[in-house]
N, C-alpha and C. Protein backbone atom coordinates (compact mmCIF):
# COMPACT_ATOMS: atom_id res chain seq x y z
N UNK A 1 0.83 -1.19 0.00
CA UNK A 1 0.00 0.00 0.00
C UNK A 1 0.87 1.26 0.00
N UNK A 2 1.58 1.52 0.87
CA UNK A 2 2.69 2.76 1.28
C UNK A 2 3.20 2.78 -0.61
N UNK A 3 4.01 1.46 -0.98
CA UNK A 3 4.54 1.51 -2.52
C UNK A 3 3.72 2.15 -3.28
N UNK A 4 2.28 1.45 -3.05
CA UNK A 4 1.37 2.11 -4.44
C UNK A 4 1.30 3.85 -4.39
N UNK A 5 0.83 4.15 -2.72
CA UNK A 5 0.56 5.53 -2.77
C UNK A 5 1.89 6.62 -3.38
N UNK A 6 3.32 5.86 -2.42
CA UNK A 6 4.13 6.58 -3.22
C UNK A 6 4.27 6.83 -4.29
N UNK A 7 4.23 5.67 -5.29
CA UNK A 7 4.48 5.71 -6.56
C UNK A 7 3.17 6.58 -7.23
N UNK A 8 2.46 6.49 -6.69
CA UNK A 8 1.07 7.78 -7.12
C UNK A 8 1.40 8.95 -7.21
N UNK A 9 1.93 9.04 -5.59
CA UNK A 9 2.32 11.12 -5.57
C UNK A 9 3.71 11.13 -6.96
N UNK A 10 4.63 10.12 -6.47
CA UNK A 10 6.02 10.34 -7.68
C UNK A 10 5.35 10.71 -8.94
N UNK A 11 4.83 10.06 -9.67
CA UNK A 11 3.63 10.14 -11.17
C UNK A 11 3.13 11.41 -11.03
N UNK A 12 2.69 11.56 -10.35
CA UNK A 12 1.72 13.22 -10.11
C UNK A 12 2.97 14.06 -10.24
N UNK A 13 4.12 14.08 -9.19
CA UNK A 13 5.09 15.02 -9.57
C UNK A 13 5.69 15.25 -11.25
N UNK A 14 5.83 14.05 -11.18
CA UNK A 14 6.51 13.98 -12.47
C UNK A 14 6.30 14.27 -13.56
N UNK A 15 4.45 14.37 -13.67
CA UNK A 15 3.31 14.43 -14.65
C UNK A 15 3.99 16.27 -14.96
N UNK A 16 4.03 16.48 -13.04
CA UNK A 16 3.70 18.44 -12.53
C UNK A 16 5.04 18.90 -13.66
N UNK A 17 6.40 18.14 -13.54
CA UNK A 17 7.44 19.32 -13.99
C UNK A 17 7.27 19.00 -15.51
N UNK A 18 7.42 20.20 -15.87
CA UNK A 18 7.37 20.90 -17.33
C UNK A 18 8.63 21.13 -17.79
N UNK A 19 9.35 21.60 -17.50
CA UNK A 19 11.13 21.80 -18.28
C UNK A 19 12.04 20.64 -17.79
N UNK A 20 12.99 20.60 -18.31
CA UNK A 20 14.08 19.45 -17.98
C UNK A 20 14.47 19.64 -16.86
N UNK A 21 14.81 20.85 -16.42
CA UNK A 21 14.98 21.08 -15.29
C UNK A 21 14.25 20.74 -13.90
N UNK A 22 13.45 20.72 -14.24
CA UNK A 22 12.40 20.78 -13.51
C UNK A 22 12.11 19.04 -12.88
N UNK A 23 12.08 18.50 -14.47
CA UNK A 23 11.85 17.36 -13.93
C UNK A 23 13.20 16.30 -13.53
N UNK A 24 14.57 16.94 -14.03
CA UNK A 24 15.38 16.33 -13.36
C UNK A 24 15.27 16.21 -11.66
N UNK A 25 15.21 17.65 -10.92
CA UNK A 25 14.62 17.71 -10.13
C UNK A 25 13.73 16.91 -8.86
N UNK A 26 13.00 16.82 -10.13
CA UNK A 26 11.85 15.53 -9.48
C UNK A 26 12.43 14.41 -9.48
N UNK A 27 13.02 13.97 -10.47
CA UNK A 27 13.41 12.77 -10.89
C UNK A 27 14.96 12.45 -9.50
N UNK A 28 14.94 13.12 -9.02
CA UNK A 28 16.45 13.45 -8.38
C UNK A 28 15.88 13.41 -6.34
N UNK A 29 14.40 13.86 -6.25
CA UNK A 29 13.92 14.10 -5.27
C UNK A 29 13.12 12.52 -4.88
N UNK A 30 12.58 12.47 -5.97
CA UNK A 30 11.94 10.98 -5.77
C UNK A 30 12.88 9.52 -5.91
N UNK A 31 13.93 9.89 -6.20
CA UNK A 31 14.85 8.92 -6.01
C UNK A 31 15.37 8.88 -4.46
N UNK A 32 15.36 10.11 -4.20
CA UNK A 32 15.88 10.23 -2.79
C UNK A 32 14.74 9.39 -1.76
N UNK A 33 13.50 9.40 -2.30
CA UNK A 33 12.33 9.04 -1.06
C UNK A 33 12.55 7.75 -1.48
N UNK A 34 12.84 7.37 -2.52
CA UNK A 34 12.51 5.63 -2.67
C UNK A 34 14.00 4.98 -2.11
N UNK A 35 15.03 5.77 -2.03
CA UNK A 35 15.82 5.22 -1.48
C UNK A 35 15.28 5.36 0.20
N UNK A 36 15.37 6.16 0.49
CA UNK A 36 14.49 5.85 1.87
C UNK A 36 13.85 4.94 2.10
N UNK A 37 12.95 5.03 1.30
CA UNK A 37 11.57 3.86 2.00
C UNK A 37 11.94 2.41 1.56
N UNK A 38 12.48 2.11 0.62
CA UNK A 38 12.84 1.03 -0.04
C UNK A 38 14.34 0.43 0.96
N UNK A 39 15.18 1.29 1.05
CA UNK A 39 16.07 0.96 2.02
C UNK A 39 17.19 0.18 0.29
N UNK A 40 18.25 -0.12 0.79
CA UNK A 40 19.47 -0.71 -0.19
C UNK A 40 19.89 -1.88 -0.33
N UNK A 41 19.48 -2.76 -0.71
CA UNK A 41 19.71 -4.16 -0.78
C UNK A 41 20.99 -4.66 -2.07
N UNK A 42 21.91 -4.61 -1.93
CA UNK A 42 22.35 -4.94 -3.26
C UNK A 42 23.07 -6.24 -3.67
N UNK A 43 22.21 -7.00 -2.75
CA UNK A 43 22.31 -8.27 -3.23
C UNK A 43 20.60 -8.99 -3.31
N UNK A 44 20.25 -9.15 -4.45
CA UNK A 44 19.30 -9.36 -4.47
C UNK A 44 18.51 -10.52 -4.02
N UNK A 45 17.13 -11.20 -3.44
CA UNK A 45 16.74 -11.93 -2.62
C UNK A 45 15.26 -11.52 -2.40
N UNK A 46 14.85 -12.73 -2.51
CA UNK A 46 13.32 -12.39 -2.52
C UNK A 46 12.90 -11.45 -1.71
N UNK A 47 11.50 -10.98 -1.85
CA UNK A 47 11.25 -10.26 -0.77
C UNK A 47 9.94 -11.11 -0.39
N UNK A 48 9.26 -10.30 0.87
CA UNK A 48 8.35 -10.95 1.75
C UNK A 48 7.35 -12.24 0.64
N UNK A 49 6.97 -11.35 -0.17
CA UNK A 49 5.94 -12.02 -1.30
C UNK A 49 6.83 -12.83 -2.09
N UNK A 50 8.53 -13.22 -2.04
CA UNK A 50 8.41 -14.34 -3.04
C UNK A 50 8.88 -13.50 -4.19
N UNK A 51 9.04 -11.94 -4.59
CA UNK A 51 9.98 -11.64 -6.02
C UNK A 51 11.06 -11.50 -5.53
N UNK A 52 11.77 -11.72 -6.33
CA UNK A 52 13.15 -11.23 -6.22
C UNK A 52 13.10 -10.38 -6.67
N UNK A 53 14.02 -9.16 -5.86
CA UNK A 53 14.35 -7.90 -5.58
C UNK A 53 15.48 -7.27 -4.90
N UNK A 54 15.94 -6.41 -6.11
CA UNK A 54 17.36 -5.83 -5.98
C UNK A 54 17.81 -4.21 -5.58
N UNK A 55 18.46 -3.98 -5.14
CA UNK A 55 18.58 -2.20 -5.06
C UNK A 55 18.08 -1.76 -4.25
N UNK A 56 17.63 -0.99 -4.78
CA UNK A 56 15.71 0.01 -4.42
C UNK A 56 14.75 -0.10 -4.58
N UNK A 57 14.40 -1.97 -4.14
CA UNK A 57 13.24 -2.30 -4.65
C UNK A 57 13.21 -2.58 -6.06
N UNK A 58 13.69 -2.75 -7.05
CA UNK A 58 13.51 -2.93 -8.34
C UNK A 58 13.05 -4.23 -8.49
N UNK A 59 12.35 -4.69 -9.08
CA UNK A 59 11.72 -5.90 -8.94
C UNK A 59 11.72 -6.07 -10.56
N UNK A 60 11.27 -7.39 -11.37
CA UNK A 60 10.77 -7.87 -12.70
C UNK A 60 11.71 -9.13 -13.12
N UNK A 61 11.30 -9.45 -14.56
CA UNK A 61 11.91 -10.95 -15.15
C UNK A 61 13.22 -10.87 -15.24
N UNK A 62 13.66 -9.72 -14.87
CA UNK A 62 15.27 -9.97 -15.15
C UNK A 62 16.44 -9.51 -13.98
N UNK A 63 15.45 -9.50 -12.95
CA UNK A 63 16.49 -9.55 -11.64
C UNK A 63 16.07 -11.21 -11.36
N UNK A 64 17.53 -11.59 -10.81
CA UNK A 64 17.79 -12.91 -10.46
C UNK A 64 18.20 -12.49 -9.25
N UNK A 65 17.67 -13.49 -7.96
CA UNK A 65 18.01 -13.86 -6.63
C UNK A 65 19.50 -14.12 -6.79
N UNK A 66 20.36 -13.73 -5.83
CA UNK A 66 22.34 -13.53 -5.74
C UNK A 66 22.16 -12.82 -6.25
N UNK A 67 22.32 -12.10 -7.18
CA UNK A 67 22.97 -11.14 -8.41
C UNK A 67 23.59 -10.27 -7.17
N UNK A 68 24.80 -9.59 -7.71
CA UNK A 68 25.34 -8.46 -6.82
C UNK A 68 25.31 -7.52 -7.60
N UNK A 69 25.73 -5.53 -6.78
CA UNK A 69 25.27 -4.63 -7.48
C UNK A 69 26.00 -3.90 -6.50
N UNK A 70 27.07 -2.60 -7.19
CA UNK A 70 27.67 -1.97 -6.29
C UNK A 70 26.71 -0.62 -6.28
N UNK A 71 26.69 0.11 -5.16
CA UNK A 71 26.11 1.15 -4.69
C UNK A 71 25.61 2.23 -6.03
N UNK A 72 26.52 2.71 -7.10
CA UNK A 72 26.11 3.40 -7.84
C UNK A 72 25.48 2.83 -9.17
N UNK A 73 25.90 1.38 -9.13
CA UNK A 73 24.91 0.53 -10.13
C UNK A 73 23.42 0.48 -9.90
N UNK A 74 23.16 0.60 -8.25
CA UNK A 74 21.83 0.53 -7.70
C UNK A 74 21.38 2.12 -8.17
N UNK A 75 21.66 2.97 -8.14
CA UNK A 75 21.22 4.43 -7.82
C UNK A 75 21.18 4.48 -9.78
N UNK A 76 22.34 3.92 -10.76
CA UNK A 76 21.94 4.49 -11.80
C UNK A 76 20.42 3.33 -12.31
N UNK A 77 20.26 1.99 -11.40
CA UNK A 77 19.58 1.32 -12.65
C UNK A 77 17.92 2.66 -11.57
N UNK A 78 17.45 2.70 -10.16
CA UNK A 78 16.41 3.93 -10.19
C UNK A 78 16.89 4.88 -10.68
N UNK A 79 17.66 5.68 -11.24
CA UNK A 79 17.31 7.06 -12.62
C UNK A 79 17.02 6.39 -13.90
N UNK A 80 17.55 5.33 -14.22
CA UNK A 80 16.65 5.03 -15.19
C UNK A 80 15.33 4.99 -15.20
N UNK A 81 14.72 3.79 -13.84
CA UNK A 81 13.53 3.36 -13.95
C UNK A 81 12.79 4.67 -13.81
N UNK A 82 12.89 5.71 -13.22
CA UNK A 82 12.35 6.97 -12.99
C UNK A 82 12.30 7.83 -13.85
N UNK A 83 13.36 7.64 -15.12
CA UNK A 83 13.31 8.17 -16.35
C UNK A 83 12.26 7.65 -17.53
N UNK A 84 12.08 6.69 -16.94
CA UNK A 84 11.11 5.21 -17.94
C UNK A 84 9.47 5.85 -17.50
N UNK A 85 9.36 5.84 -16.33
CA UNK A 85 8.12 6.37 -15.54
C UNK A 85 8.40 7.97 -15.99
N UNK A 86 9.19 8.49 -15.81
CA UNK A 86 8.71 10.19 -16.45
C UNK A 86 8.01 10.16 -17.63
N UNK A 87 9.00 9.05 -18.88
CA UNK A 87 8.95 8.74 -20.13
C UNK A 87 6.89 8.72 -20.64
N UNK A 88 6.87 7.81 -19.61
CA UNK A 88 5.18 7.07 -19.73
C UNK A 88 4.59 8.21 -19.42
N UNK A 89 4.45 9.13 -18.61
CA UNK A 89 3.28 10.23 -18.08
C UNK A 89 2.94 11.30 -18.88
């Protein structure tokens, strides 16, 4: 629940900035909360439900349980995913 709502307000921000600037910004602020709430895992391992999940929470078909990931591998693969989600809105 907490995931979904966050990821709601993030979308809404992201929808909000209008210049590059702007939404780097966002894109730079909401990375910061999901590293928070998500916390840093960078060895990946299921989580409660059974996905495997790496980083910052990154979850899907192509994280594998072990995989390792040094600190700025985790932080560039969320600017991507946050760039992917700007991409969509």
């Amino acid at each position: 629940m907490r995931k979904t709502l966050f990821g709601l307000v993030a979308a809404a921000g992201l929808a909000a900035a209008t210049s590059a600037v702007a939404q780097d910004i966002v894109i730079a602020v909401a990375g910061l909360f999901i590293g928070t709430l998500e916390g840093l895992n960078k060895t990946a391992q299921p989580d409660p439900v059974n996905i495997p999940t790496r980083c910052f929470g990154d979850t899907g078909p192509q994280v594998r349980n072990g995989e390792r990931h040094t600190r700025a591998e985790c932080a560039e693969m969320l600017i991507e995913r946050l760039q992917t989600v700007d991409a969509a809105v």
